[in-house]
Protein backbone atom coordinates (compact mmCIF):
# COMPACT_ATOMS: atom_id res chain seq x y z
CA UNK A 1 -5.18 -12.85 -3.07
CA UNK A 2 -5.63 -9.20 -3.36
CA UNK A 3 -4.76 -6.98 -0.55
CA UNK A 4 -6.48 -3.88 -0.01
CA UNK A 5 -5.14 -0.91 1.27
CA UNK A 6 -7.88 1.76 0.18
CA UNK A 7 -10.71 1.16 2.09
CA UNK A 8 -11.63 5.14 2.09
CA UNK A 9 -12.38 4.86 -1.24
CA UNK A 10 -13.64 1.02 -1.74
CA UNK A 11 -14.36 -2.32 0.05
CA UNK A 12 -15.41 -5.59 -0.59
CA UNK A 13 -18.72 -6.69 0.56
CA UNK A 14 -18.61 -8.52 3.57
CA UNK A 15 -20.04 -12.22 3.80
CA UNK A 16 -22.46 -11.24 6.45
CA UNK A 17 -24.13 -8.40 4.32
CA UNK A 18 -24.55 -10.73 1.18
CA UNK A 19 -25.93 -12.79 2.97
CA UNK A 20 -28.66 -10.89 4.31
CA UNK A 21 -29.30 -9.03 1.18
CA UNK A 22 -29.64 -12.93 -0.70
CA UNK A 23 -33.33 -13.05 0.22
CA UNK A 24 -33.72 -9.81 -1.25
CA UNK A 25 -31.21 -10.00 -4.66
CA UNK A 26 -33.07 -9.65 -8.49
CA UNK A 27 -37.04 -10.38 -6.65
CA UNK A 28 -40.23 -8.13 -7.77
CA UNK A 29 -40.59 -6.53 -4.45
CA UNK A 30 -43.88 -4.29 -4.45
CA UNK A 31 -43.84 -2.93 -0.87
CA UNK A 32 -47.56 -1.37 -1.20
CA UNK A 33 -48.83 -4.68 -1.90
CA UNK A 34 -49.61 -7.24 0.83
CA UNK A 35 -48.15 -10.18 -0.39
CA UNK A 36 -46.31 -12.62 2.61
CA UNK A 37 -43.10 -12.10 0.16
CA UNK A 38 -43.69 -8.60 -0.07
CA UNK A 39 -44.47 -8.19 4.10
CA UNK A 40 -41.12 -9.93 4.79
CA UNK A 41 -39.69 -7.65 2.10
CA UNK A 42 -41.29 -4.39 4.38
CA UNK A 43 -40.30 -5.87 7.55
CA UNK A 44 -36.76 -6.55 6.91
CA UNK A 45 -36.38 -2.89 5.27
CA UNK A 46 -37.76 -1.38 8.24
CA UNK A 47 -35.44 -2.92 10.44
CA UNK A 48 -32.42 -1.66 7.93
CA UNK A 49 -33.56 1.96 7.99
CA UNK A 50 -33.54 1.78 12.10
CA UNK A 51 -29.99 -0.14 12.06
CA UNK A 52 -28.95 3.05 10.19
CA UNK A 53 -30.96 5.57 12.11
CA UNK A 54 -29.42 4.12 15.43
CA UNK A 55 -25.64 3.81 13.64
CA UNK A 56 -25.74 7.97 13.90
CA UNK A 57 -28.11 8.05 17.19
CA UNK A 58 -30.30 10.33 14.90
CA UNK A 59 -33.98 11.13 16.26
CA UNK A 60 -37.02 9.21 15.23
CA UNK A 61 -38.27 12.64 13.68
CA UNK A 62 -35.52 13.47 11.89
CA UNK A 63 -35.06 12.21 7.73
CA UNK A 64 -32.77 10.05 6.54
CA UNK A 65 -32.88 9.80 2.60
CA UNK A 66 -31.12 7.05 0.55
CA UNK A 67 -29.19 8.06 -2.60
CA UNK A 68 -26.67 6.30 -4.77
CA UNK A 69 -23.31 8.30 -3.50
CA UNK A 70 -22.13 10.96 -1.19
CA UNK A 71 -21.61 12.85 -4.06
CA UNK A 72 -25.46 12.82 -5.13
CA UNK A 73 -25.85 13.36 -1.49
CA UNK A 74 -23.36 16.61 -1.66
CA UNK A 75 -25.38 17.88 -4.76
CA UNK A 76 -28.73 17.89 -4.07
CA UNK A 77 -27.54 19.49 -0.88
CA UNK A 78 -25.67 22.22 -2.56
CA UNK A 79 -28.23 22.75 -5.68
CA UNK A 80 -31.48 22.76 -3.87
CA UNK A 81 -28.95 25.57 -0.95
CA UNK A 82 -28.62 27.85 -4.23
CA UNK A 83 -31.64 27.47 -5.50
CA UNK A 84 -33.82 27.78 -3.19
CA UNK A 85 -32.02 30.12 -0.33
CA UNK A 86 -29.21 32.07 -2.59
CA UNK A 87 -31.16 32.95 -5.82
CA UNK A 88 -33.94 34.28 -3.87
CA UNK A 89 -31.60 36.11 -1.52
CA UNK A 90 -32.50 35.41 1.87
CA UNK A 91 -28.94 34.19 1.91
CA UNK A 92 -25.94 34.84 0.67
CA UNK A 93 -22.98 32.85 0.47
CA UNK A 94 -21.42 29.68 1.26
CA UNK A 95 -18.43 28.39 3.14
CA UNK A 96 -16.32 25.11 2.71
CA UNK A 97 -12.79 23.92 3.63
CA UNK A 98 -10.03 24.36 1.11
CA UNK A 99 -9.25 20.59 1.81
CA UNK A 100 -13.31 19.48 0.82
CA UNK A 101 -13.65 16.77 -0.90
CA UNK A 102 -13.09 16.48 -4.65
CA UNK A 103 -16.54 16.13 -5.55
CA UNK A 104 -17.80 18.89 -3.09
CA UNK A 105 -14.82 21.32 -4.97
CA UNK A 106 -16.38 20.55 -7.69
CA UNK A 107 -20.11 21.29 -7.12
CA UNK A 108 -18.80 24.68 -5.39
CA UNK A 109 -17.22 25.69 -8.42
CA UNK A 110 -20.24 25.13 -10.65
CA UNK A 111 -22.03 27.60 -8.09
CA UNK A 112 -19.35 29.67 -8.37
CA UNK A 113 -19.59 30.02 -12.19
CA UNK A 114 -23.10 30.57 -11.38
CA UNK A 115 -22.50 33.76 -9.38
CA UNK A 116 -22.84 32.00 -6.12
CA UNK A 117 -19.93 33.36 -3.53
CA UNK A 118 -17.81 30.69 -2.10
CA UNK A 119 -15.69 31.01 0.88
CA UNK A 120 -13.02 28.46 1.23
CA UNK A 121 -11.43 28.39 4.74
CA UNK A 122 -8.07 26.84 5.15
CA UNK A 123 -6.88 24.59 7.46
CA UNK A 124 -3.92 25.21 9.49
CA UNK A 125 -0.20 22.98 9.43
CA UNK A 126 -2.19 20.36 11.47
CA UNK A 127 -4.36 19.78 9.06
CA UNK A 128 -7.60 21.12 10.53
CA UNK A 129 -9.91 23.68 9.69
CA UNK A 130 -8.58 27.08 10.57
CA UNK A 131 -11.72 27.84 12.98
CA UNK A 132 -10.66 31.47 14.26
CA UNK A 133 -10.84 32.43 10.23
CA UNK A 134 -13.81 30.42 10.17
CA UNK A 135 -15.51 32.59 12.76
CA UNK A 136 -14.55 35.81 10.71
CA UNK A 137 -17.03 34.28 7.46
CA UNK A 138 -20.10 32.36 9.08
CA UNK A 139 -22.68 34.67 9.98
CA UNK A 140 -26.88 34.93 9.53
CA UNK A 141 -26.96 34.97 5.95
CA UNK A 142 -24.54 31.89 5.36
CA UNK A 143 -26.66 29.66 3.42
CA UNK A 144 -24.43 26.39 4.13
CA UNK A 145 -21.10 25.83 6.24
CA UNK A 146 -19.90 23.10 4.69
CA UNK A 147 -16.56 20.60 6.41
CA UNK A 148 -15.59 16.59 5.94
CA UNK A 149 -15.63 15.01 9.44
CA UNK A 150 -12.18 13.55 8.27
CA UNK A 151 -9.88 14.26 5.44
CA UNK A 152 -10.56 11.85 2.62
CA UNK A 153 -6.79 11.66 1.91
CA UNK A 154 -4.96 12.09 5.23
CA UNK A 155 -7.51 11.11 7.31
CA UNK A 156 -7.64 14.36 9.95
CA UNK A 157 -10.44 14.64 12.30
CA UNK A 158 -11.85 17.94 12.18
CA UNK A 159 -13.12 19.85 15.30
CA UNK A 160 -16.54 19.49 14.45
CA UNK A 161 -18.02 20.35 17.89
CA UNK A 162 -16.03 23.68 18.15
CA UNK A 163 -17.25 24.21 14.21
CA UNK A 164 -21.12 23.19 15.22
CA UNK A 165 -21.24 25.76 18.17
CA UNK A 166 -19.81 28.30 15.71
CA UNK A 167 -22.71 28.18 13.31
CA UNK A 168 -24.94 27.80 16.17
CA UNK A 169 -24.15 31.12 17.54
CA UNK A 170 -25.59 32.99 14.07
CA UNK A 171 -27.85 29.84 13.03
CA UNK A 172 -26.17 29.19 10.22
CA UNK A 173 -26.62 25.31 8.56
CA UNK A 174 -23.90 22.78 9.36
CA UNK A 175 -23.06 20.49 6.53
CA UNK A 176 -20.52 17.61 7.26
CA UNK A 177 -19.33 15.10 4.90
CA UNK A 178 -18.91 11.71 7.21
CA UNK A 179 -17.94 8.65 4.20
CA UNK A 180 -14.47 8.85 5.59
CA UNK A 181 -15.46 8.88 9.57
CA UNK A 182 -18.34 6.24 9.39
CA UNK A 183 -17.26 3.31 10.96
CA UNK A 184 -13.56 4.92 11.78
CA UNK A 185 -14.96 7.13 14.82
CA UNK A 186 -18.07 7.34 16.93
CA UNK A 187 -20.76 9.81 15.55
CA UNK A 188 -23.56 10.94 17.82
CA UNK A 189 -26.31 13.32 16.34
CA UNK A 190 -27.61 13.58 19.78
CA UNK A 191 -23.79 15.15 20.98
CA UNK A 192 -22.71 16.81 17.51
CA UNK A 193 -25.51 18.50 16.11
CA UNK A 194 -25.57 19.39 12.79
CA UNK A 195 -28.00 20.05 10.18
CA UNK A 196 -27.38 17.41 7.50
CA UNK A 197 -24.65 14.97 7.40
CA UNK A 198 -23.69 11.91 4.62
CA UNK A 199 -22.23 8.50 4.75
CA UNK A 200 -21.67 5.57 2.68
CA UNK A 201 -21.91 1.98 2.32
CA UNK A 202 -19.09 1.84 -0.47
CA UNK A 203 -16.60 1.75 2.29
CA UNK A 204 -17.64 0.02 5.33
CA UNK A 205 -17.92 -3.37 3.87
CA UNK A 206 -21.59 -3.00 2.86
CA UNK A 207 -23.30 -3.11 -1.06
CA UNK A 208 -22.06 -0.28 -3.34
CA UNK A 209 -24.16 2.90 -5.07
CA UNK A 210 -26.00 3.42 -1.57
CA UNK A 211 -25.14 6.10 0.89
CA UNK A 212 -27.11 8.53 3.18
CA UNK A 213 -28.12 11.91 3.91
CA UNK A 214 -29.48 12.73 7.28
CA UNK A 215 -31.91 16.04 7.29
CA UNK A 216 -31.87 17.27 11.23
CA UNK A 217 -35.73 18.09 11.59
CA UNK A 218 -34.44 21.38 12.60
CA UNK A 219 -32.89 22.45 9.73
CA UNK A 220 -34.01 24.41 6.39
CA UNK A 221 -35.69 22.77 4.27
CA UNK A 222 -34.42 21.58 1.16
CA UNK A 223 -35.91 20.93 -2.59
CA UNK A 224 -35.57 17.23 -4.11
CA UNK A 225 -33.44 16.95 -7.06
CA UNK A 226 -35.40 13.86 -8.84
CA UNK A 227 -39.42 14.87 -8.41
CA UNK A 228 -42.01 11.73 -8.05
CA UNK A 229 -41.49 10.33 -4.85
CA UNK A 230 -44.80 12.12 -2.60
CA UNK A 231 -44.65 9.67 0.44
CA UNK A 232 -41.45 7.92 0.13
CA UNK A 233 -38.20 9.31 2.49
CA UNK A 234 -39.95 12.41 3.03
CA UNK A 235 -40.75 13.16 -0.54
CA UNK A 236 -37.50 14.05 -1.21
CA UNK A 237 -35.95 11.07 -3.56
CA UNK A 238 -38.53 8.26 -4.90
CA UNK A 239 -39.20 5.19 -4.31
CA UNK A 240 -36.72 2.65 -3.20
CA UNK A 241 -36.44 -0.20 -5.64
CA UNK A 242 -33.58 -2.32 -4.61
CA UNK A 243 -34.47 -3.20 -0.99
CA UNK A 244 -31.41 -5.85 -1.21
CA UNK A 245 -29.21 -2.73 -1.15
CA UNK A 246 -31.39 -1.08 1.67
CA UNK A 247 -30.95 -4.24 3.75
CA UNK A 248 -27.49 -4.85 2.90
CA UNK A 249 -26.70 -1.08 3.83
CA UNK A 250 -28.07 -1.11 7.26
CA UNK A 251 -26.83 -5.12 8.16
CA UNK A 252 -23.04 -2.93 7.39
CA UNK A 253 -23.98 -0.24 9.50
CA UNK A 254 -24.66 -2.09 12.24
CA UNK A 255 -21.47 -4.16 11.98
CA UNK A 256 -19.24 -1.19 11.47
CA UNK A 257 -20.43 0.65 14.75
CA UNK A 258 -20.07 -2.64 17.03
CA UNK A 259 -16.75 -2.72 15.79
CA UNK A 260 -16.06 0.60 16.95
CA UNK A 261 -15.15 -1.04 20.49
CA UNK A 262 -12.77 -3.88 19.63
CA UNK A 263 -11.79 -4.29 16.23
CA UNK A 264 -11.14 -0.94 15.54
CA UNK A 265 -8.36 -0.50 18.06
CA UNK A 266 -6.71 -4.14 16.49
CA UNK A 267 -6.61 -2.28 13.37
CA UNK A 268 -5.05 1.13 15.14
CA UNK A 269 -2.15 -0.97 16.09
CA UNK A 270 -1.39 -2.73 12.75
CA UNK A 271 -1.29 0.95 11.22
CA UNK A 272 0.84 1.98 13.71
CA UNK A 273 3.66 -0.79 13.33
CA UNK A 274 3.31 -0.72 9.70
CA UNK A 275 3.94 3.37 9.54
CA UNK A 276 6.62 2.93 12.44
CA UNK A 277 8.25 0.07 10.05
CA UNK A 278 7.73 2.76 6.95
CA UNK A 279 9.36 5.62 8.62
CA UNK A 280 12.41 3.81 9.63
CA UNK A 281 13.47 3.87 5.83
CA UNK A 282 15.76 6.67 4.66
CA UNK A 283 13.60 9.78 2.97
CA UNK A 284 10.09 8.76 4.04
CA UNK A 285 7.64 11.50 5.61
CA UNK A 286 4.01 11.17 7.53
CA UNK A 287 1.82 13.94 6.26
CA UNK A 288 -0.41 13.95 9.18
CA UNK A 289 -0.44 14.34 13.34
CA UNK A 290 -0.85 10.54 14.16
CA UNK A 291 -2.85 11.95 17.16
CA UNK A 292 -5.16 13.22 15.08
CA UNK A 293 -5.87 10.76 12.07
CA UNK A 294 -8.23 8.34 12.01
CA UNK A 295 -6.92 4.42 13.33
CA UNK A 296 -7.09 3.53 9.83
CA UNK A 297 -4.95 5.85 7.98
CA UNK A 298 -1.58 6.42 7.02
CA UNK A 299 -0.21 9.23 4.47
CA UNK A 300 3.34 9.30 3.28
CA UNK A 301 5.45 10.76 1.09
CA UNK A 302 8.30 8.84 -0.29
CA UNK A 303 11.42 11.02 -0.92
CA UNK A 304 12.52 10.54 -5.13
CA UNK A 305 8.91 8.50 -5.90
CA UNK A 306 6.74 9.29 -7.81
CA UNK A 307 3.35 8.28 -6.61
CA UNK A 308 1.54 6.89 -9.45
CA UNK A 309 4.95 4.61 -10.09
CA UNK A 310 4.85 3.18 -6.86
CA UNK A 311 0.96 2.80 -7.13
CA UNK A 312 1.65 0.73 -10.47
CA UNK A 313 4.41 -1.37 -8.92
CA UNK A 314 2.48 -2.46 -5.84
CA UNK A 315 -0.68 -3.25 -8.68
CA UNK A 316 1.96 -5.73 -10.35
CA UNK A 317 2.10 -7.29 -6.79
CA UNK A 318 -1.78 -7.19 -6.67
CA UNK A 319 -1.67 -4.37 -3.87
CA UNK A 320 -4.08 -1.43 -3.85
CA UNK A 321 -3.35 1.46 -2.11
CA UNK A 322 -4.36 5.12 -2.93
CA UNK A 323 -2.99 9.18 -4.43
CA UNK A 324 -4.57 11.74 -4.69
CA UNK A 325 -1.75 13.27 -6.58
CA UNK A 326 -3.11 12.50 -10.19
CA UNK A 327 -5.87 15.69 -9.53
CA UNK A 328 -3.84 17.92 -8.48
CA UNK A 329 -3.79 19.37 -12.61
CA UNK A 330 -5.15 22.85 -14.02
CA UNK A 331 -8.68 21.23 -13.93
CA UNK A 332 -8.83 20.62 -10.29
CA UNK A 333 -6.26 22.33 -7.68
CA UNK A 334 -6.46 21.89 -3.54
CA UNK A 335 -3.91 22.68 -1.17
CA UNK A 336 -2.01 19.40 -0.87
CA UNK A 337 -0.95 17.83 2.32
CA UNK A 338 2.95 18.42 1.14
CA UNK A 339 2.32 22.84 1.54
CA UNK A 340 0.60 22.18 4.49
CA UNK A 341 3.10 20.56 6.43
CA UNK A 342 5.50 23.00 4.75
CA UNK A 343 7.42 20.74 3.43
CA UNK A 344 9.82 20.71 0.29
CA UNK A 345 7.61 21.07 -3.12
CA UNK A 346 9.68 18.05 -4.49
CA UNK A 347 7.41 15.92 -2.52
CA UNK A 348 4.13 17.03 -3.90
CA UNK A 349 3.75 14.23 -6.49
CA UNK A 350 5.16 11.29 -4.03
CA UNK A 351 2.40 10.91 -1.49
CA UNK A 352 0.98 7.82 -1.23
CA UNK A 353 -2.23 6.72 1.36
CA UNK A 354 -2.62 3.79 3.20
CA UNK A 355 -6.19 3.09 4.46
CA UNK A 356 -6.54 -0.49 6.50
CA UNK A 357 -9.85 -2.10 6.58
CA UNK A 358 -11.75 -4.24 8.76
CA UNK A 359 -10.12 -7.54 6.85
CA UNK A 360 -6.75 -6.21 6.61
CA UNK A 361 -3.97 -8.39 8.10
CA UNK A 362 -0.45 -8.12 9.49
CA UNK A 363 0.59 -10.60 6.80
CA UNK A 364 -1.18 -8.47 4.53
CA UNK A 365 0.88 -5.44 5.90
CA UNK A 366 4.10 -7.24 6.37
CA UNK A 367 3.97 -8.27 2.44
CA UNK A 368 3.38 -4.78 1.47
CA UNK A 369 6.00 -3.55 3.22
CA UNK A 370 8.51 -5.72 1.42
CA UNK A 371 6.85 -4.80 -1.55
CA UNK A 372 7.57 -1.33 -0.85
CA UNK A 373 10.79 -1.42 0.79
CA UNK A 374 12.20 -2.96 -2.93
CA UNK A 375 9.96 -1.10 -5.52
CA UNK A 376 11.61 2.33 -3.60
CA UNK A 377 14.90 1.25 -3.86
CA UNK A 378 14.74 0.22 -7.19
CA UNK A 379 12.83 3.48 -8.52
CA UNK A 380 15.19 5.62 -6.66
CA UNK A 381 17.64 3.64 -8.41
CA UNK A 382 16.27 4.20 -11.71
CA UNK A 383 16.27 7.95 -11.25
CA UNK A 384 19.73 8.53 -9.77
CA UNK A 385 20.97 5.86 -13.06
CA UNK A 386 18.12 8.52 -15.52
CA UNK A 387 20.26 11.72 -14.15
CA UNK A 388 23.84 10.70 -14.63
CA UNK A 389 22.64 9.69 -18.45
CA UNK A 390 20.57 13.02 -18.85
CA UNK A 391 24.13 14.77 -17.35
């Protein structure tokens, strides 16, 4: 059986959530006609889009639109901000963290190449946004501050209230990217709040190719990307087709929040004995504060291991884990984890993440770490063997 050790990136579909999307799966579901089918069909979407209204604690008048990804999520967000504020120049520029996302990096450098001015803040050896630099960009005519509520590859919680009262002070938009928070850490839109935020089913055990972008009611308005849809989610996206999805999405919410209480803190201590057991080995590095990760994450570097070998050698053991190392080329460049904890460059290509989910076990764990323990040995073995022949 497979065990699955990057659940910020993917996770299976729990049982639960296929089986409330089952009713739903391949029907002709019409929800402007009145058919008992399609009334069930209404009812039980309804009830999805409050499970994921409440997940956030956003207000009844704020929007919530559906798309397919994050990254649609990020775009629209970004395209409709340059279009619509920064071409017509009633703003100016906008800010995001040097440690964004990939796909955000990516969108910011098309607006770049578009003349668009993009500030990219660092974070400091903690991993966190540098705020005090922050302070020195964000002012009236930012068009979009833009910062992931956690790391997508260590898994660092950024200050997020000390970054909303920021943008506050000059009203400037808050953006922030929560796929890798959701179901990790509370979030409260009625404590924290900002003017649009994101989320994902892909990896809280829910249906894939759904996510969400919440629109504070507050905020500036934004453009839709894809035209048609007058009355449905605020006119900004059409019509929703696959209610399955819709249903299956909210049924995940709502489990991933109630485990917030319990199950998440189960899961904080199998990280922690697994990275204590990891760190005991000779030439084996955490990348990240452990007080300020997410319960779910670990990030190492392994001293003389190369990170897609070790990725390929756990795969022959049928264990997924995750690297972000394999982008780091001259078509996409971030400031890796190994610089900021100012450690030796040798390490850059031999960090390797380990993201539990809710069905990860300490057998699971325990058999990776065997798996580990031998494919590091034997690599380093291979290299120090690869040197005296090159010598």
């Amino acid at each position: 059986m497979a065990i699955l050790l990057n659940s910020n990136i993917i996770t299976e579909t729990s049982k639960s959530v296929v089986e409330a999307m089952e009713p739903y799966i391949n029907k002709a579901i019409d929800l402007n006609i009145t058919t008992k089918e399609n009334q069930k069909a209404l009812k039980a979407y309804k009830e999805a889009i409050d499970k994921i209204y409440r997940s956030i604690n956003a207000k009844d008048e704020d929007n919530i639109i559906l798309t397919s990804s994050v990254n649609e999520a990020t775009s629209q967000l970004f395209l409709s901000v340059y279009l619509k504020y920064i071409l017509t120049g009633r703003k100016n520029s906008i800010i995001i963290s040097q440690r964004a996302s990939i796909d955000e990096i990516k969108v910011a450098r098309f607006l770049e190449s578009q003349g668009c001015r993009v500030h990219k803040i660092p974070v400091t050896i903690d991993g966190t946004l540098d705020v005090a630099l922050l302070k020195e960009y964000v002012n009236s005519k930012t068009a979009l501050v833009s910062v992931p509520l956690v790391d997508e590859e260590s898994g660092v919680i950024q200050p997020i209230e000390e970054i909303s009262e920021i943008c506050k002070v000059v009203d400037a938009p808050l953006y922030v990217n929560a796929k890798d928070a959701f179901g990790r850490i509370p979030i409260d839109l009625q404590r924290d709040e900002v003017s649009y935020l994101s989320f994902s089913s892909d990896n809280i055990d829910g249906p894939k190719d759904i996510s969400a972008l919440y629109i504070n009611s507050k905020a500036l308005e934004i453009m839709p990307i894809v035209f048609g849809g007058d009355s449905e989610q605020g006119g900004f996206r059409t019509a929703i087709k696959d209610i399955a999805k819709v249903v299956g999405f909210g049924k995940a919410t709502e489990e991933a929040v109630d485990a917030l209480d319990f199950e998440i803190e189960d899961i904080r201590e199998l990280r922690d004995d697994f990275e204590q057991e990891l760190l005991k080995c000779e030439g084996v590095y955490s990348l990240a504060p452990w007080a300020l990760r997410v319960p779910t994450v670990s990030i190492m570097a392994f001293e003389g291991v190369h990170a897609s070998i070790l990725l390929d050698r756990l795969a022959q053991k049928n264990i997924s884990a995750y690297s972000y190392v394999t982008f780091n080329n001259r078509n996409f460049q971030r400031v890796t984890l190994v610089e900021i904890a100012n450690l030796s460059s040798s390490l850059k290509h031999c960090v390797v993440g380990f993201s539990l989910g809710s069905q990860t076990t300490k057998e699971d764990l325990d058999t990776t770490l065997e798996a580990i323990k031998e494919a590091v040995k034997e690599i380093r073995a291979f290299s120090a063997c690869k040197g005296v022949e090159d010598e």
